[in-house]
PDB file of N, CA and C in Angstrom:
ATOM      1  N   UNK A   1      85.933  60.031  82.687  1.00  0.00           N
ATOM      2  CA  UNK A   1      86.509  60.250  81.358  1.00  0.00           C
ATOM      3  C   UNK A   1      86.329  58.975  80.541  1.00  0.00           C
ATOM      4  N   UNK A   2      85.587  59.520  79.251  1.00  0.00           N
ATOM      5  CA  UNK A   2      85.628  57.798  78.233  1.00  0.00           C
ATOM      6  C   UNK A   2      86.729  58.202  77.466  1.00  0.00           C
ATOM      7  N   UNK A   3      87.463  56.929  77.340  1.00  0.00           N
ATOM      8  CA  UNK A   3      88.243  56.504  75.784  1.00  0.00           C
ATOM      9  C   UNK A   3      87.727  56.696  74.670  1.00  0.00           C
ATOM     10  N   UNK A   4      88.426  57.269  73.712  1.00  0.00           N
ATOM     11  CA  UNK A   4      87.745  57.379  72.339  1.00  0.00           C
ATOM     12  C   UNK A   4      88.682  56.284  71.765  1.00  0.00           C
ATOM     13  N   UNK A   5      89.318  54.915  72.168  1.00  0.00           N
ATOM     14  CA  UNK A   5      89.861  54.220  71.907  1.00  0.00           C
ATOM     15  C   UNK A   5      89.606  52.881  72.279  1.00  0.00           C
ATOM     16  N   UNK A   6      90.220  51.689  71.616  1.00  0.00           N
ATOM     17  CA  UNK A   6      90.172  50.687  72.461  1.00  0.00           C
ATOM     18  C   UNK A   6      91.445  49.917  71.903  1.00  0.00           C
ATOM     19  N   UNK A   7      92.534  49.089  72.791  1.00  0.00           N
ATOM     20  CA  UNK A   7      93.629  49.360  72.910  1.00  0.00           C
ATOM     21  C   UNK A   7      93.850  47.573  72.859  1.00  0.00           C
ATOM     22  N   UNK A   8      94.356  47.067  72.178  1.00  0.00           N
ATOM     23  CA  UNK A   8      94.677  45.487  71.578  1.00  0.00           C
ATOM     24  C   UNK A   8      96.255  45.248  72.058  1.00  0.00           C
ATOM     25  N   UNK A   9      96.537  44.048  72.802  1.00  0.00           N
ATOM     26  CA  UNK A   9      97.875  43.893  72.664  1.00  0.00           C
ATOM     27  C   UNK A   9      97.398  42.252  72.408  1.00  0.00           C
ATOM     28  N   UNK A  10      98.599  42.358  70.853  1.00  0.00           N
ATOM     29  CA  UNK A  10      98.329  41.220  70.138  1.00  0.00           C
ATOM     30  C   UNK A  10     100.094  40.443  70.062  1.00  0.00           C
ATOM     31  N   UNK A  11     100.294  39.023  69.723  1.00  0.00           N
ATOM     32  CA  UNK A  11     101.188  38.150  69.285  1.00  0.00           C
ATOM     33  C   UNK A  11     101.163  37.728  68.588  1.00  0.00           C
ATOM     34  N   UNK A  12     101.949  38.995  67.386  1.00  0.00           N
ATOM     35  CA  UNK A  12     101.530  38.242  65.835  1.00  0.00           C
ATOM     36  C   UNK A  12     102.685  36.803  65.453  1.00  0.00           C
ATOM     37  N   UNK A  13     102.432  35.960  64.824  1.00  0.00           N
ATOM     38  CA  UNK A  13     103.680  35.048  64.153  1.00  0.00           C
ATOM     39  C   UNK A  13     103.490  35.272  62.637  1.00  0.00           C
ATOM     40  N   UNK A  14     104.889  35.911  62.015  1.00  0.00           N
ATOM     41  CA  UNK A  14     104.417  36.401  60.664  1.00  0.00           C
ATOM     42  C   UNK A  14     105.913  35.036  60.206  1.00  0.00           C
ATOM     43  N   UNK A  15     105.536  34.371  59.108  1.00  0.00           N
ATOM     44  CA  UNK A  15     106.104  33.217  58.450  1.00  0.00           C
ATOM     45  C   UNK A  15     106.410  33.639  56.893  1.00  0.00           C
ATOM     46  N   UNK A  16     107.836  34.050  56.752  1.00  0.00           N
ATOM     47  CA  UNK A  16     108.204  34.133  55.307  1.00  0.00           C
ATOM     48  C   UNK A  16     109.010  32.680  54.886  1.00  0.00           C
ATOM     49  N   UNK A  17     108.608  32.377  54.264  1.00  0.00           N
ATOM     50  CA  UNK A  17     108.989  30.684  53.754  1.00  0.00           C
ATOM     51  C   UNK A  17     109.428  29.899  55.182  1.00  0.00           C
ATOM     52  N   UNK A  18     110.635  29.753  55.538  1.00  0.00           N
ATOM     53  CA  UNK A  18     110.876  28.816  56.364  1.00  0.00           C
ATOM     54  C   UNK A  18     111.140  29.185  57.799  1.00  0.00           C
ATOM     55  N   UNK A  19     111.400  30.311  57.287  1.00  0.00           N
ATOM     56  CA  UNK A  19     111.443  31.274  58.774  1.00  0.00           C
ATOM     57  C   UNK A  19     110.005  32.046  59.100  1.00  0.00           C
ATOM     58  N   UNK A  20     110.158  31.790  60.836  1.00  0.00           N
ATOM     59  CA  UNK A  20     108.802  32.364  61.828  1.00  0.00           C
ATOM     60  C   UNK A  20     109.365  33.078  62.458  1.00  0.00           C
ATOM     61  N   UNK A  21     108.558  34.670  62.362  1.00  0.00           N
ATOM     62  CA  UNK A  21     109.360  35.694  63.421  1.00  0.00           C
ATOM     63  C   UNK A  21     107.851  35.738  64.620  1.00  0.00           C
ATOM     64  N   UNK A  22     108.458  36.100  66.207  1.00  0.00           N
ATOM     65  CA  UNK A  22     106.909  36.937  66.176  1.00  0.00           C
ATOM     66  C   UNK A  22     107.524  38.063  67.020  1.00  0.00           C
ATOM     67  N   UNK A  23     106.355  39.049  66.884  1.00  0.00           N
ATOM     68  CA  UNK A  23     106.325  40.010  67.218  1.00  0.00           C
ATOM     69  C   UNK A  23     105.132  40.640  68.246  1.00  0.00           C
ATOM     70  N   UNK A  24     105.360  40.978  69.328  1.00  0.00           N
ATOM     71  CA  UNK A  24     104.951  41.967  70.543  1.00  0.00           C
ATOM     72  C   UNK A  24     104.094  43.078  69.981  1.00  0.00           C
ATOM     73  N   UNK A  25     102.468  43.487  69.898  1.00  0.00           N
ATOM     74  CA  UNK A  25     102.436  44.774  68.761  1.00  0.00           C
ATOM     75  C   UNK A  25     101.113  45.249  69.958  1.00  0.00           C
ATOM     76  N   UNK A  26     100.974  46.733  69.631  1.00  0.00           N
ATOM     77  CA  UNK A  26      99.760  47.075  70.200  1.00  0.00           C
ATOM     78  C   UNK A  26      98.899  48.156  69.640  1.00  0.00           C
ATOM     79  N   UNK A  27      98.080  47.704  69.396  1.00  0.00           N
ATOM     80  CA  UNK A  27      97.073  48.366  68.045  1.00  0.00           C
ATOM     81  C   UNK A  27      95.529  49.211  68.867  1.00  0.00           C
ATOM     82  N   UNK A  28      95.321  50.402  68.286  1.00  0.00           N
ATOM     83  CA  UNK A  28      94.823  50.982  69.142  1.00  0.00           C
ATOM     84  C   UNK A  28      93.750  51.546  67.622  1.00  0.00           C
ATOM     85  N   UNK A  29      92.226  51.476  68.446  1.00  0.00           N
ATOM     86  CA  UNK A  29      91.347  51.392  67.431  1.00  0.00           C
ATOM     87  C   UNK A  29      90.696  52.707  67.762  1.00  0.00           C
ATOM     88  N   UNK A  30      89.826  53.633  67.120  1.00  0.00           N
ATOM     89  CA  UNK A  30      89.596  54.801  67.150  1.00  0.00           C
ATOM     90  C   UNK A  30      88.176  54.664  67.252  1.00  0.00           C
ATOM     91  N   UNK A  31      87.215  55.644  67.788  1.00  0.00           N
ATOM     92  CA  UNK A  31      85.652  55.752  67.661  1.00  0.00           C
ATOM     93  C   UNK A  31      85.371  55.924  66.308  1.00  0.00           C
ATOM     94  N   UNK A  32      86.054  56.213  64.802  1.00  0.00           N
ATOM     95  CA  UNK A  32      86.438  56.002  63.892  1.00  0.00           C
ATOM     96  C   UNK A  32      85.874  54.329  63.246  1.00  0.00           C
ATOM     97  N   UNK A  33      86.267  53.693  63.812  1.00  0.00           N
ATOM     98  CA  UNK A  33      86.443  52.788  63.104  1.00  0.00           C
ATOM     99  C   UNK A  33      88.476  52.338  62.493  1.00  0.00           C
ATOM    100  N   UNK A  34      89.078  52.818  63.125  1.00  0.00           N
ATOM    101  CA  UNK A  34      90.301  52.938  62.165  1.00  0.00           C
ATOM    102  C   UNK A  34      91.217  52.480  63.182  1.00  0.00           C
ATOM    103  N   UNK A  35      91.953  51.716  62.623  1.00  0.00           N
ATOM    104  CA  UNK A  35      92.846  50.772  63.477  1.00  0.00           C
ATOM    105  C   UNK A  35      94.969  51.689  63.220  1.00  0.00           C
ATOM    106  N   UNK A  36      95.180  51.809  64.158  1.00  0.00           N
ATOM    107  CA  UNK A  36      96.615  52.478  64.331  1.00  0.00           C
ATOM    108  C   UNK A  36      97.615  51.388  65.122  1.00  0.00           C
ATOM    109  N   UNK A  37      98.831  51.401  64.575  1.00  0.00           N
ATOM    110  CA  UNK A  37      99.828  50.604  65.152  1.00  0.00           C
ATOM    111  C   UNK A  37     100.481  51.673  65.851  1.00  0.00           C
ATOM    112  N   UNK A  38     100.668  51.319  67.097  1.00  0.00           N
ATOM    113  CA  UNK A  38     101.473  52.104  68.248  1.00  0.00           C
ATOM    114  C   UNK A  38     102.417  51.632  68.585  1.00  0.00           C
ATOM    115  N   UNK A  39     102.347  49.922  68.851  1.00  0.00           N
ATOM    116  CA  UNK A  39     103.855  49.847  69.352  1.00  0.00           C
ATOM    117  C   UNK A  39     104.720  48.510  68.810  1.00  0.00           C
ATOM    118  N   UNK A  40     105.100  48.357  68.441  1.00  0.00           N
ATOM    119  CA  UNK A  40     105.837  46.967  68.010  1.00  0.00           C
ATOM    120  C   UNK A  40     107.300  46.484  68.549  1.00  0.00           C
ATOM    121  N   UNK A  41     107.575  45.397  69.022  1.00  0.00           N
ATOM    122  CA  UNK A  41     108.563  44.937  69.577  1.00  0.00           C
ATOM    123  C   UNK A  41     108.993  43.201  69.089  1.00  0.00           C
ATOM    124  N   UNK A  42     110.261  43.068  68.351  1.00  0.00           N
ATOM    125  CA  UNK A  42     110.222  40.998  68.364  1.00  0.00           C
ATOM    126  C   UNK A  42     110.636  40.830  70.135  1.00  0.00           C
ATOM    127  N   UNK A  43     109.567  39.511  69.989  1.00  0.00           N
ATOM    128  CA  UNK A  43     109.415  38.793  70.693  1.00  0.00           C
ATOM    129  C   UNK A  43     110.331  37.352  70.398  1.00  0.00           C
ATOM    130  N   UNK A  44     111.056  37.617  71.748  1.00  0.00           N
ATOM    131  CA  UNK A  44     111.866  36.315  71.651  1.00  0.00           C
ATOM    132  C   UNK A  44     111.623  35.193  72.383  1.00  0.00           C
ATOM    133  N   UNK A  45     110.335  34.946  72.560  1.00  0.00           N
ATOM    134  CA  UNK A  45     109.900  33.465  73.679  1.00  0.00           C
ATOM    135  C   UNK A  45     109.823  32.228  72.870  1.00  0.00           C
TER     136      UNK A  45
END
């Protein structure tokens, strides 16, 4: 069986002025071309 996907687990750090959050995310890309957010979680490390 092939994937019609390919499946990213990324550690974003997103910075609004003085504060840094990050976040746990996993982004799943299509034979498309087209990128989907599946899972998101903050990360507290």
């Amino acid at each position: 069986v092939i994937d019609d996907f390919a499946k990213f687990n990324l550690l974003l750090k997103v910075k609004r002025g003085e504060k840094e959050e990050k976040f746990k995310v996993e982004v799943h890309k299509n034979n498309e071309g087209s990128f989907h957010l599946n899972q998101m979680e903050a990360d507290h490390s």
